[in-house]
Protein backbone atom coordinates (compact mmCIF):
# COMPACT_ATOMS: atom_id res chain seq x y z
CA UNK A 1 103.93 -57.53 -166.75
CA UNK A 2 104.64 -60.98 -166.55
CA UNK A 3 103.09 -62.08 -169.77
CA UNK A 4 105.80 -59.39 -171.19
CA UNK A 5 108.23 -61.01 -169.08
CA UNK A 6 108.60 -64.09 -171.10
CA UNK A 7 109.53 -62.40 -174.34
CA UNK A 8 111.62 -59.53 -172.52
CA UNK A 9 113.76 -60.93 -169.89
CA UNK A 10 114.18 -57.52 -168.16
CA UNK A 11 115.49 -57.32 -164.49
CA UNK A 12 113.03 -54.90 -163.06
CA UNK A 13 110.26 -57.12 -163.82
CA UNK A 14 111.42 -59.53 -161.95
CA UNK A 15 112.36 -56.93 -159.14
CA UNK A 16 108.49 -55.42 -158.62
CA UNK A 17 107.57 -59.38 -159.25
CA UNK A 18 109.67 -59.87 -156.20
CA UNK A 19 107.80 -56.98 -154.28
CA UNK A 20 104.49 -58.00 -155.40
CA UNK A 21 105.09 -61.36 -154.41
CA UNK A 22 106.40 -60.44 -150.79
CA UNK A 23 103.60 -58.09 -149.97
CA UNK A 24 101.31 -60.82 -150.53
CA UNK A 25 103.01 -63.68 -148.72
CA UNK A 26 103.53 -61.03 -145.92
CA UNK A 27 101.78 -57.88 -145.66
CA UNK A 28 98.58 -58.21 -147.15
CA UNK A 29 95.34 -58.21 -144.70
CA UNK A 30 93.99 -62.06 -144.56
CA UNK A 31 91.42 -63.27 -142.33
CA UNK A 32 92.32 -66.54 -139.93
CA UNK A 33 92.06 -68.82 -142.31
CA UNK A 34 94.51 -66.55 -144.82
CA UNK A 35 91.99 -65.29 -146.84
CA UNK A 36 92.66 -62.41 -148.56
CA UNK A 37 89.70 -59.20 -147.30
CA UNK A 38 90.49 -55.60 -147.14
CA UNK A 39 91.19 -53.35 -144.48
CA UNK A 40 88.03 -51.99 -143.80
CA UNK A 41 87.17 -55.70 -143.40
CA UNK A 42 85.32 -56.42 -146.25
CA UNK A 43 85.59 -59.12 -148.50
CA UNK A 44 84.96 -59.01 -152.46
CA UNK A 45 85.02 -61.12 -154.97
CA UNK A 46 86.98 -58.59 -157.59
CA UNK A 47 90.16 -59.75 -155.12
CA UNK A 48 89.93 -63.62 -156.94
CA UNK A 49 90.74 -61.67 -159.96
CA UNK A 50 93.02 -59.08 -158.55
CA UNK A 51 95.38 -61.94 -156.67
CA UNK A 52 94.83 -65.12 -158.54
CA UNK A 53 96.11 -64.24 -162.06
CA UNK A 54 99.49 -62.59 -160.86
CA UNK A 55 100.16 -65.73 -158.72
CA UNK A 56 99.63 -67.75 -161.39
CA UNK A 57 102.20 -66.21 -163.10
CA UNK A 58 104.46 -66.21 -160.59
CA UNK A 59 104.31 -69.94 -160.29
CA UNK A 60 105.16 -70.21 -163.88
CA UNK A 61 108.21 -67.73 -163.61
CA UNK A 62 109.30 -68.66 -160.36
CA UNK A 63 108.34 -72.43 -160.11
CA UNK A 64 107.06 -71.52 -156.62
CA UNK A 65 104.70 -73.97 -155.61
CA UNK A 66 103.58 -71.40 -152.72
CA UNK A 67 102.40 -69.03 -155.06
CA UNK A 68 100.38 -71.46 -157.01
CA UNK A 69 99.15 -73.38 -153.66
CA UNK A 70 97.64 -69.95 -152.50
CA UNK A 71 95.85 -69.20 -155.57
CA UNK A 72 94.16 -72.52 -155.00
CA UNK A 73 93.57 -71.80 -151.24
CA UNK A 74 92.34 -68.44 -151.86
CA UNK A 75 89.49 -69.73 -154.47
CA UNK A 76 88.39 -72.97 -151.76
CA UNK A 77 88.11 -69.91 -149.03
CA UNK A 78 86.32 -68.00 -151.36
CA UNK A 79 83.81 -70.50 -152.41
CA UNK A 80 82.87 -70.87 -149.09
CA UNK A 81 82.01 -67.57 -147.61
CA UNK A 82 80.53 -66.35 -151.32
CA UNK A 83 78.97 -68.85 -153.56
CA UNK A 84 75.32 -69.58 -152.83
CA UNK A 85 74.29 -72.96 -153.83
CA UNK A 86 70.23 -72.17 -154.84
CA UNK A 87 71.23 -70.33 -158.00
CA UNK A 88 75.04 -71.53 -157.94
CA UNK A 89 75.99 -67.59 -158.49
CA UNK A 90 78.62 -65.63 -156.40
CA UNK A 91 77.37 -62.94 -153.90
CA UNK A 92 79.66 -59.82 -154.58
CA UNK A 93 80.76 -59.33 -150.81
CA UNK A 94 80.81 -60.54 -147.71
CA UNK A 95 80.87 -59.10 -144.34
CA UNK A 96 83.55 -61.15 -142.21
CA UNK A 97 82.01 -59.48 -138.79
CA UNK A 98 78.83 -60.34 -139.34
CA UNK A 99 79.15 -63.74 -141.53
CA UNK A 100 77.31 -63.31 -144.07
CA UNK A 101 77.41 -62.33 -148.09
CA UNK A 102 75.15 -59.65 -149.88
CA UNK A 103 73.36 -62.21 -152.17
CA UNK A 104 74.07 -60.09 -154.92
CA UNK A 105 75.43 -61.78 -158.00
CA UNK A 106 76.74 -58.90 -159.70
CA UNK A 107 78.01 -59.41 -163.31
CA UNK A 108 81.08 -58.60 -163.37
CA UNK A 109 82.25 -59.87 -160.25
CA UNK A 110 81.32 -63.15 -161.37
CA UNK A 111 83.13 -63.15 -164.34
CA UNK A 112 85.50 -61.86 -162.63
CA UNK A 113 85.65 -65.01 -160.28
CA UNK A 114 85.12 -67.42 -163.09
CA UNK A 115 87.73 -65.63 -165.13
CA UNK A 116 90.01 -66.08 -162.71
CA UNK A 117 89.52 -69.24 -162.21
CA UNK A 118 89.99 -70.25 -165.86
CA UNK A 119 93.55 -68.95 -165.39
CA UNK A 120 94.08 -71.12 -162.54
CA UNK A 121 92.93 -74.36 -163.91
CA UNK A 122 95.49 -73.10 -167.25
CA UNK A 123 98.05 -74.61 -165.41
CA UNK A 124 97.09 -76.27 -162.50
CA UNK A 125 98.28 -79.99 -162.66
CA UNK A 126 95.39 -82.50 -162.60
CA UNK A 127 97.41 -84.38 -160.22
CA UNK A 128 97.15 -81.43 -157.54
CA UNK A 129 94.69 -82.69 -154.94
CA UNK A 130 92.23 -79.74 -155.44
CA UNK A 131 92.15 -80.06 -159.04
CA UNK A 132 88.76 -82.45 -159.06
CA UNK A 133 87.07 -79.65 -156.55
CA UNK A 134 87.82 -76.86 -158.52
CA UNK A 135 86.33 -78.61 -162.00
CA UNK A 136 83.33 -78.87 -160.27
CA UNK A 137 83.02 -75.74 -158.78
CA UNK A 138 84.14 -74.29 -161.97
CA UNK A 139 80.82 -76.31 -163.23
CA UNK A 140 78.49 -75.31 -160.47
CA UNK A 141 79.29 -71.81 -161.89
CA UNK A 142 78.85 -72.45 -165.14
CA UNK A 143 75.50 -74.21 -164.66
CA UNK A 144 74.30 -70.79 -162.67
CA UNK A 145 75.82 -68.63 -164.94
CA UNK A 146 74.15 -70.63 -168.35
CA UNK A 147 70.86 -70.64 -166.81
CA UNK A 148 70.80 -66.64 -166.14
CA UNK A 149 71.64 -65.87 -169.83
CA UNK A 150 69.52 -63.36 -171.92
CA UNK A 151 67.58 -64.09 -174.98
CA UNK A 152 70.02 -61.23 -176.67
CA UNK A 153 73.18 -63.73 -175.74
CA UNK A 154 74.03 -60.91 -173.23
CA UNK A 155 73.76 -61.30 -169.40
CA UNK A 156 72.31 -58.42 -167.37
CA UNK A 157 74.68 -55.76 -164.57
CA UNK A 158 72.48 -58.24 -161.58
CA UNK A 159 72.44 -61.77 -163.32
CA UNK A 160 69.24 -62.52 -161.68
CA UNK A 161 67.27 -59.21 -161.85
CA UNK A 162 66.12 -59.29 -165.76
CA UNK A 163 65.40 -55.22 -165.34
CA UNK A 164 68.85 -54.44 -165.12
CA UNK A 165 70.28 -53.51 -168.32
CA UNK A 166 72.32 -55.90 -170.04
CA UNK A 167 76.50 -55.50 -169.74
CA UNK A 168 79.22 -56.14 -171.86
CA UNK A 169 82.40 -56.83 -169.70
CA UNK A 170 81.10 -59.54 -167.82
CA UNK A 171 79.72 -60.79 -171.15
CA UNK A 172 82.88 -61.23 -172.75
CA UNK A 173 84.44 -62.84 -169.50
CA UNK A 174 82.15 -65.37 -169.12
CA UNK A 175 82.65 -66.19 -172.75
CA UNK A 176 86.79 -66.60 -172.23
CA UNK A 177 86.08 -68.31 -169.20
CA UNK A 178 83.83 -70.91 -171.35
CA UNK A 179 85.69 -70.79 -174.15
CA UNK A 180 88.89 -72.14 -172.48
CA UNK A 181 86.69 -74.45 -170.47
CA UNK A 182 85.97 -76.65 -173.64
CA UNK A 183 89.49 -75.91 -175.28
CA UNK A 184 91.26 -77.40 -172.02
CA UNK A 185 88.67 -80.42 -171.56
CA UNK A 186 87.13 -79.36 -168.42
CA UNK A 187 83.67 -78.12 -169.17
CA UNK A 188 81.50 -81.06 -168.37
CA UNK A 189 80.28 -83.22 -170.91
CA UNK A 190 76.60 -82.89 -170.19
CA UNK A 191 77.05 -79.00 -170.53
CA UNK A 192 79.19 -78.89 -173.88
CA UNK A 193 76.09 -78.12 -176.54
CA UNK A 194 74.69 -75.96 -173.73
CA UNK A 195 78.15 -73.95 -173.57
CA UNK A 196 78.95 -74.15 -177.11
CA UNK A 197 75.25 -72.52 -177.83
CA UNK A 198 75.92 -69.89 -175.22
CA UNK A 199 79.35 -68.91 -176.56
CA UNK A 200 78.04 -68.45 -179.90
CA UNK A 201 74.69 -66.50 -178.85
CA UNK A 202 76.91 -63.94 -176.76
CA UNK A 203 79.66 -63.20 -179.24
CA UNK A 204 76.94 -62.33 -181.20
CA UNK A 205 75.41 -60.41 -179.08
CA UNK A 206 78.16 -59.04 -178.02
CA UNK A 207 78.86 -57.56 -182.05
CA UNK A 208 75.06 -56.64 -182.47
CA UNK A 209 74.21 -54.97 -179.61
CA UNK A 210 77.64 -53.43 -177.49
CA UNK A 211 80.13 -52.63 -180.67
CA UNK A 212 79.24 -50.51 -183.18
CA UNK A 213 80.75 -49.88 -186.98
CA UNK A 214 83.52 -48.31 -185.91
CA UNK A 215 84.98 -50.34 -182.91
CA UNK A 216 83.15 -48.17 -179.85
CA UNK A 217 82.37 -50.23 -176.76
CA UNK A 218 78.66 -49.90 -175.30
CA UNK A 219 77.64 -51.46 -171.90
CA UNK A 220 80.53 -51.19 -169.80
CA UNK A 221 79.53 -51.09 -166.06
CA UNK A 222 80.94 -48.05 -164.80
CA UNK A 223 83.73 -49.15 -161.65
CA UNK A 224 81.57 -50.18 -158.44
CA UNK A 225 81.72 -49.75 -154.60
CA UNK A 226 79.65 -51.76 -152.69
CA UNK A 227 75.91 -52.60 -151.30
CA UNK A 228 73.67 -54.89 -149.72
CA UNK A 229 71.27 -53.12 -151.60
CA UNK A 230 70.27 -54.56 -155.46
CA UNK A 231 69.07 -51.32 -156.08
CA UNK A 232 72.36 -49.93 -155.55
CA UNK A 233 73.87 -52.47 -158.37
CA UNK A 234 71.50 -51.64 -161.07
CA UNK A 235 71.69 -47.63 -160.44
CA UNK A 236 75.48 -48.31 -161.43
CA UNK A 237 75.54 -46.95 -165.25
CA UNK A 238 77.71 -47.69 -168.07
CA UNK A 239 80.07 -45.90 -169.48
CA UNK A 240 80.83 -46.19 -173.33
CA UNK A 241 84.52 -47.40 -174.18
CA UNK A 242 85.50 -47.99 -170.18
CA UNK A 243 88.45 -49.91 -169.78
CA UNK A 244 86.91 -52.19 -167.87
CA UNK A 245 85.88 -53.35 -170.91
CA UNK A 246 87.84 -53.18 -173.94
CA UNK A 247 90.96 -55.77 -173.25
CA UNK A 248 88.10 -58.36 -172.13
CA UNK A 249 86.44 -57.87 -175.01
CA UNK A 250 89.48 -58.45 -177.48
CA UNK A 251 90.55 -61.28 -175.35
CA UNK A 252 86.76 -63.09 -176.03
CA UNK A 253 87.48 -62.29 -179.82
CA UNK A 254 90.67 -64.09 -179.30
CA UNK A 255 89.64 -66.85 -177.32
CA UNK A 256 86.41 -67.52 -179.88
CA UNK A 257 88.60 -67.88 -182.42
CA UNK A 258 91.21 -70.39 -181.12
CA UNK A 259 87.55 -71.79 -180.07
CA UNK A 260 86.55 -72.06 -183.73
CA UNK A 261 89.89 -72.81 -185.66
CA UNK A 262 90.79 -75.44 -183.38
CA UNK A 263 94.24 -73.79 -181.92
């Protein structure tokens, strides 16, 4: 709606922005330290993408260094209470009550987080004084995510459990999220041939193994609740052409080819 916003100029937008915004800054559920969890108290990682983007956004419409200061806050908050440092992946929830995250790096929640946070760094000044942590976290990612890559160029629906089947969605995040990373100068040098490799190894196996001759979609994890159970995660099917999917993978298409042709 925003993205529109900039070629349309209409008033509503700007209205429901307005509303958007204001729920956020007042109504939604945060824990102490204003991060954002649900109401059944529960905390996932889909919210990084759900939040993050549209403040973004707002910052660039608005100029509202609140919105963009949040989006920031919200990522250090989230780093904290998900990421776990032994295989530098993102559990998919965490339990405020009982302190303490699932473990379970599901694959589209992290490309969900490291999506999101590709959008953030898009316009986040390098003066800002979180800029530096946020490189590196986007890094720590990264290396996790690089290392848990399938032979196929595809990553699997639990990035560490090779028996899970291997997904498309979180696929063609992770490539946009790299993608930008070395278009925007803040992959890290040490990791560019490694990233570069892994880009082109997944678009291609994106295009050999998840879309067929006449543009269907294969792979898609279906929409997910929520377990402390892996077996839970890789019981989730896919479902061919899900939306969850198809933007994502037309924006990995796009953002290869800016890659490639140097825009």
């Amino acid at each position: 709606m925003l993205e529109a916003q900039k070629d349309l100029n209409l008033a509503t937008i700007d209205d429901i922005s307005d509303r958007i915004a204001q729920f956020i800054s007042q109504t939604q559920r945060r824990e102490k330290d204003g991060a954002f969890s649900r109401d059944d108290a529960t905390m996932w990682i889909d919210d990084l993408y759900m939040s993050v983007p549209f403040l973004v956004r707002r910052f660039e419409a608005t100029g509202h260094q609140t919105d963009l200061d949040d989006a920031v806050w919200q990522f250090l908050c989230y780093k904290k209470r998900f990421f776990y440092s032994e295989k530098q992946l993102m559990s998919h929830i965490f339990d405020p009550i009982l302190e303490k995250g699932n473990l379970i790096p599901w694959s589209r929640g992290n490309g969900w987080v490291i999506l999101a946070l590709s959008e953030l760094l898009r316009v986040l000044p390098t003066t800002h004084h979180d800029y530096k942590e946020l490189v590196a976290f986007f890094n720590e990612l990264l290396r996790g995510i690089l290392r848990v890559q399938d032979k196929t160029g595809l990553w699997h629906q639990v990035l560490d459990e090779a028996t899970s089947y291997l997904e498309s969605s979180s696929t063609a995040m992770f490539i946009v999220a790299m993608a930008r990373s070395i278009r925007e100068n803040y992959c890290d040098d040490c990791l560019l041939e490694d990233v570069e490799r892994s880009i082109d190894l997944a678009w291609s196996g994106l295009k050999t193994y998840c879309i067929d001759d006449v543009g269907n979609l294969y792979g898609v994890c279906q929409g997910s609740g929520y377990s402390f159970s892996k077996n839970y995660y890789q019981s989730l099917g896919w479902i061919k052409n899900d939306p969850h999917g198809i933007g994502i993978v037309v924006l990995a298409g796009v953002e290869v080819d800016k890659l490639r042709n140097n825009f």
